[in-house]
C-alpha atoms as a PDB file:
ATOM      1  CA  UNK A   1       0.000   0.000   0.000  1.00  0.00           C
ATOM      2  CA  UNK A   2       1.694   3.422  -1.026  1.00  0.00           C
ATOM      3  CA  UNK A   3       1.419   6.150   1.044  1.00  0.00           C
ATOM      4  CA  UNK A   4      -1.033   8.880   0.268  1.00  0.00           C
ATOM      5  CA  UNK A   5       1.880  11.442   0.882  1.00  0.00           C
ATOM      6  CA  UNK A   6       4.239   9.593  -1.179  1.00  0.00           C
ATOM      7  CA  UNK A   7       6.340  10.304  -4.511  1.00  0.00           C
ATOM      8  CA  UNK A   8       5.115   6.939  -5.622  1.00  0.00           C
ATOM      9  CA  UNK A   9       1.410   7.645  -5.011  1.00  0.00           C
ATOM     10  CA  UNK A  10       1.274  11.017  -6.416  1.00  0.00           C
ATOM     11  CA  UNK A  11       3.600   9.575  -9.622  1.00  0.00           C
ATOM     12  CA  UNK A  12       0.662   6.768  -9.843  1.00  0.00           C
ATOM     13  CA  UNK A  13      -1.690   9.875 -10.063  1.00  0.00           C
ATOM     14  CA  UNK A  14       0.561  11.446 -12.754  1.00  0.00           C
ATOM     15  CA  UNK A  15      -0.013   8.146 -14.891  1.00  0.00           C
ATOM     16  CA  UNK A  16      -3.932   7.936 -14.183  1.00  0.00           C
ATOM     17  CA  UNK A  17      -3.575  11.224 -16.183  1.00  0.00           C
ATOM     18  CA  UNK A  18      -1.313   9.852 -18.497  1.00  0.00           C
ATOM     19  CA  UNK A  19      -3.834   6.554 -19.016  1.00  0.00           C
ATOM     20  CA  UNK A  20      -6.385   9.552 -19.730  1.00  0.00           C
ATOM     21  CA  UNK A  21      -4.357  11.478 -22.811  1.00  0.00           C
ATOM     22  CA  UNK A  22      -3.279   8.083 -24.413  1.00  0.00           C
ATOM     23  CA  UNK A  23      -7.165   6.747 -24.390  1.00  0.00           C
ATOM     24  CA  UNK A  24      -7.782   9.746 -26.544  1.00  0.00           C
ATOM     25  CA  UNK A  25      -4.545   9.460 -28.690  1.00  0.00           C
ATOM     26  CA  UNK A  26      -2.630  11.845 -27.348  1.00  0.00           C
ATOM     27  CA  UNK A  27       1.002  10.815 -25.977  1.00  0.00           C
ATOM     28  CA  UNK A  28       0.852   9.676 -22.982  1.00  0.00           C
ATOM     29  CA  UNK A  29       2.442  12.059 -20.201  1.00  0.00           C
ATOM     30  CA  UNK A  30       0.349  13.014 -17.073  1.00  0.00           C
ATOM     31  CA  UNK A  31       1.103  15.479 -14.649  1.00  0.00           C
ATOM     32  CA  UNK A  32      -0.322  16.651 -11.011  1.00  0.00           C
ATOM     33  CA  UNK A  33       0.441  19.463  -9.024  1.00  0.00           C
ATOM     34  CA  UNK A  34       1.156  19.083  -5.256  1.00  0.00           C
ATOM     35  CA  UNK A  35       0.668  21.555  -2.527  1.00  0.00           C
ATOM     36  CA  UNK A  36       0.922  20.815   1.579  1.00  0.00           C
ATOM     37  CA  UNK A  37       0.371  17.389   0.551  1.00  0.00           C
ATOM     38  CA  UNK A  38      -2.872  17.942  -1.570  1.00  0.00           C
ATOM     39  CA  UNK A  39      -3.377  17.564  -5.180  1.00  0.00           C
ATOM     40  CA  UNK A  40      -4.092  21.235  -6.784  1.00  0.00           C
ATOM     41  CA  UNK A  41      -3.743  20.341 -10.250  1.00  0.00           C
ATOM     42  CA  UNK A  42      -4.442  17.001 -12.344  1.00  0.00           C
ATOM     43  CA  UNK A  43      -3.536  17.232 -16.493  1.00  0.00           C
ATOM     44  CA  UNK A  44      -2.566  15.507 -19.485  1.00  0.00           C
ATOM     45  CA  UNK A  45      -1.287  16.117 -22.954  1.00  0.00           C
ATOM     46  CA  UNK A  46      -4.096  17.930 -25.097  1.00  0.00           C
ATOM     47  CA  UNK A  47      -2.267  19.350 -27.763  1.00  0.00           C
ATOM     48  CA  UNK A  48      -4.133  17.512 -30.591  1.00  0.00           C
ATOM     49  CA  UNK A  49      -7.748  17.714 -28.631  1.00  0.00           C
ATOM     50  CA  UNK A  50      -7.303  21.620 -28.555  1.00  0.00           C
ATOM     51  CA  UNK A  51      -4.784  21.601 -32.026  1.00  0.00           C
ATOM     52  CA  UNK A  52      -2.056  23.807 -29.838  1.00  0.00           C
ATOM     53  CA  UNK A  53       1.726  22.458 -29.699  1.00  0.00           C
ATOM     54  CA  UNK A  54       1.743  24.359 -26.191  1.00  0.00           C
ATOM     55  CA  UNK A  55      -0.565  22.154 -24.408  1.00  0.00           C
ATOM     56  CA  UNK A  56       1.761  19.829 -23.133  1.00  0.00           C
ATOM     57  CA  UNK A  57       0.437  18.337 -19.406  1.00  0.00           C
ATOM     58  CA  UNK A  58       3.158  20.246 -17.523  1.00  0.00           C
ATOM     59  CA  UNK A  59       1.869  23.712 -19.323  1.00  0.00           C
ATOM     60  CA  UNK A  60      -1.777  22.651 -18.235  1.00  0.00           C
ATOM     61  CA  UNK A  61      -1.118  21.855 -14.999  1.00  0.00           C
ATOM     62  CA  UNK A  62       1.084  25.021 -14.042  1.00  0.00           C
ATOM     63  CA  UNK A  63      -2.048  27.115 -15.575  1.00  0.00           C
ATOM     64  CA  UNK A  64      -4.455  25.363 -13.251  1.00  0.00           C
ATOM     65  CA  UNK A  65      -2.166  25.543 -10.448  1.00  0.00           C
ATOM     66  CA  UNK A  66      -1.725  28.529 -10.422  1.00  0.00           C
ATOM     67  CA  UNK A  67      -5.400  29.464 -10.788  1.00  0.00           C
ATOM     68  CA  UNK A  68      -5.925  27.803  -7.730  1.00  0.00           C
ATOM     69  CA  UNK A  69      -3.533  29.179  -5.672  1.00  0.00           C
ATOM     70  CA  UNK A  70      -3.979  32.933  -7.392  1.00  0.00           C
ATOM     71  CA  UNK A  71      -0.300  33.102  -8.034  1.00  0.00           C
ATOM     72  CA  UNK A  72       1.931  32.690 -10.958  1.00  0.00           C
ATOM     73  CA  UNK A  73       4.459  31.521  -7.957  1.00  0.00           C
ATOM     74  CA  UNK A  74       4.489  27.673  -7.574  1.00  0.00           C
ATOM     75  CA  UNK A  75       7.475  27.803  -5.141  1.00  0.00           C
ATOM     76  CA  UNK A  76       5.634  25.749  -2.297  1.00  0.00           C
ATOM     77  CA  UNK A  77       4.937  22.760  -5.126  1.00  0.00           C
ATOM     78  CA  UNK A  78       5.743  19.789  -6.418  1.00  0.00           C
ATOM     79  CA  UNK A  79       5.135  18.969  -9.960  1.00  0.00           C
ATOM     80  CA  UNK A  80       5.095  14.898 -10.228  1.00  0.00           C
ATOM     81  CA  UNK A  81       5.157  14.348 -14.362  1.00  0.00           C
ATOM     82  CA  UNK A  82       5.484  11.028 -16.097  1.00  0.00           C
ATOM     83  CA  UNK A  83       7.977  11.889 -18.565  1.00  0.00           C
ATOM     84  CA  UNK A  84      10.621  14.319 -18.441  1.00  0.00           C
ATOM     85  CA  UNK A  85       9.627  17.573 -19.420  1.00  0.00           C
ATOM     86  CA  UNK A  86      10.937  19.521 -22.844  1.00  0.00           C
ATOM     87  CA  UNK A  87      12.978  22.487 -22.707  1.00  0.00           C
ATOM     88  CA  UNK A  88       9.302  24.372 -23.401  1.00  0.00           C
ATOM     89  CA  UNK A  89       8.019  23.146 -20.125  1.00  0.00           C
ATOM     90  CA  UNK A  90      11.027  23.538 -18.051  1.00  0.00           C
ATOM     91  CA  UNK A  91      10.863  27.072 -18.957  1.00  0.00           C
ATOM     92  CA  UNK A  92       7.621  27.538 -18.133  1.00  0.00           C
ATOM     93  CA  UNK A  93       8.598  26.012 -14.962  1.00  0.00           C
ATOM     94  CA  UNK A  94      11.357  28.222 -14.524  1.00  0.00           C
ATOM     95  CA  UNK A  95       9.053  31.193 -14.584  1.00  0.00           C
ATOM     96  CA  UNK A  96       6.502  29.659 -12.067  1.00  0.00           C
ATOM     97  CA  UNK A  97       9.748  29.124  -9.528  1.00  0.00           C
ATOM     98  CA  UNK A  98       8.570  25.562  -8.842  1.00  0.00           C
ATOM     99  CA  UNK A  99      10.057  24.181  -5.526  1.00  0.00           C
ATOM    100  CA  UNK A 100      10.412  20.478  -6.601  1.00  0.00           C
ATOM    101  CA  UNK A 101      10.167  18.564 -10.190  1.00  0.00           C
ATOM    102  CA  UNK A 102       9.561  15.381  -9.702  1.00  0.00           C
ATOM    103  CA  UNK A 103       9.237  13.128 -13.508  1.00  0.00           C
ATOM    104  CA  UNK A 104       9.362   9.421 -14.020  1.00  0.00           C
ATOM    105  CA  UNK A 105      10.878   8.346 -17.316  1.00  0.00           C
ATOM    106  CA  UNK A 106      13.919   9.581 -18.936  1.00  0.00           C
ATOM    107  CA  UNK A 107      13.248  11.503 -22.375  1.00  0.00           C
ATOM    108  CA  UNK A 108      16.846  11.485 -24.488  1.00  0.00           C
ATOM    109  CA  UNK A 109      15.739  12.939 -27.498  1.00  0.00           C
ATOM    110  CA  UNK A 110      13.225  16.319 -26.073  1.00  0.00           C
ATOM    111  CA  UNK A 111      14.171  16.286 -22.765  1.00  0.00           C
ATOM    112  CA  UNK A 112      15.618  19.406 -20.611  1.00  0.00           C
ATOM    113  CA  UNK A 113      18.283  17.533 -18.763  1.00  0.00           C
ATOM    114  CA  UNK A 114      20.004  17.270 -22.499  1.00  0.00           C
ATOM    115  CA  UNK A 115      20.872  21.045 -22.219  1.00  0.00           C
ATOM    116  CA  UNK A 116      20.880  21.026 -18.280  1.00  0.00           C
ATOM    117  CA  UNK A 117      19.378  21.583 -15.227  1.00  0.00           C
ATOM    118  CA  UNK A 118      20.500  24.941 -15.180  1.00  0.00           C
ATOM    119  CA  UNK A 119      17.302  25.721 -17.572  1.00  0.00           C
ATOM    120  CA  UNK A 120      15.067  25.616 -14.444  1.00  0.00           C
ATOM    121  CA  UNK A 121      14.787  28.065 -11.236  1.00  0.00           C
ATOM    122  CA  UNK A 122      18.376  27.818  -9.262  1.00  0.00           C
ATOM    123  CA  UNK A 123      15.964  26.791  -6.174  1.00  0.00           C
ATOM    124  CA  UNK A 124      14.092  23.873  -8.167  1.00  0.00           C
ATOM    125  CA  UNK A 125      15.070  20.376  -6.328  1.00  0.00           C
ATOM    126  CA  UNK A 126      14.716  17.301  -8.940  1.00  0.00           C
ATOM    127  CA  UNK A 127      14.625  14.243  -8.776  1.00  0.00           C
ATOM    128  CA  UNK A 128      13.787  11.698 -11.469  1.00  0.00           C
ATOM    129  CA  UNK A 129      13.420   7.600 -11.963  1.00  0.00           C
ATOM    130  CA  UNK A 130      10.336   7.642 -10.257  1.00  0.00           C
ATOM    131  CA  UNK A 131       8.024   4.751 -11.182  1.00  0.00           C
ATOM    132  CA  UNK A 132       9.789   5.581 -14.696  1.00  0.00           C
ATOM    133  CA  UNK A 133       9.247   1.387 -15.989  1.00  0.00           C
ATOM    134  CA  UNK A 134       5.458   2.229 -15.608  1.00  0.00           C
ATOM    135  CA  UNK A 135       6.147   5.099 -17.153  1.00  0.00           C
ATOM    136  CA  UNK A 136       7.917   4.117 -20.120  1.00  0.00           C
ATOM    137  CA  UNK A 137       5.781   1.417 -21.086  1.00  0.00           C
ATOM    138  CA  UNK A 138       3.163   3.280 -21.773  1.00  0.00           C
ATOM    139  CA  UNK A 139       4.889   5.585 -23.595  1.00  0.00           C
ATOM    140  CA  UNK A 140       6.247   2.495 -25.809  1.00  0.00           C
ATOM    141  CA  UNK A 141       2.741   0.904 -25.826  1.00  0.00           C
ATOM    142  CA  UNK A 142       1.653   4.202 -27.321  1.00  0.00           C
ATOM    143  CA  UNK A 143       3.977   4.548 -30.104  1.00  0.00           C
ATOM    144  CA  UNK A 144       3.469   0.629 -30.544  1.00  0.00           C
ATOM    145  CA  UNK A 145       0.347   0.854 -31.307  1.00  0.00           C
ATOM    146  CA  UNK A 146       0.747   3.641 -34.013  1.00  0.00           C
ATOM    147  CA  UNK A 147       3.545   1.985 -36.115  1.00  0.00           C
END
């Protein structure tokens, strides 16, 4: 049983969301928002439901996030992402000052880490790996499926 305060738990929420973009054929990545310990933001991928490159689930997630809160400033949340966020998204992130990234599957070919960590606020804590098998496989099961 994972605890409801848990990396692992929140990741597993991150891939209910991700479960949710691939069912409508969007790649799979899922994202949630953390704050105190609650979830403030759920999202996934929608870029080809609303036909904009931008709406990636991080960029959805930080909107609604910060709606909640009534800040731009995420600096007292986690963001707990299935996949590794793009350079696009971990500038976004940047901006928002997020305390903690925490993503599950490597990304070598779009990912951030390729140009650094440096690309995201100096106070941003990271930490990756995070269910990232459950993670990946449903990214591969996607593209499977469309080859």
């Amino acid at each position: 049983m994972l605890s409801v305060h848990s990396d692992a738990h929140f990741m597993q929420q991150a891939l209910k969301e991700a479960q949710k973009a691939f069912e409508l054929g969007e790649v799979p990545v899922g994202a949630v928002v953390v704050c105190q310990n609650q979830i403030i933001a759920r999202s996934h991928n929608l870029t080809e439901q609303l036909n904009d490159v931008t709406a990636h689930a991080e960029i959805m997630a930080i909107t609604a996030a910060a709606n909640h809160l009534g800040s731009k400033y995420l600096d007292d949340c986690t963001l707990y992402v299935t996949l590794e966020p793009c350079i696009m998204c971990a500038g976004a992130l940047h901006w928002a000052q997020l305390d903690r990234l925490v993503y599950g599957a490597p990304d070598d070919k779009r990912g951030f880490m390729r140009f650094g960590k440096q690309l995201l606020h100096p106070k941003t804590k990271v930490e990756f790996g995070i269910m990232a098998d459950e993670c990946a496989e449903l990214m591969r099961g996607f593209f499977a499926e469309r080859r």
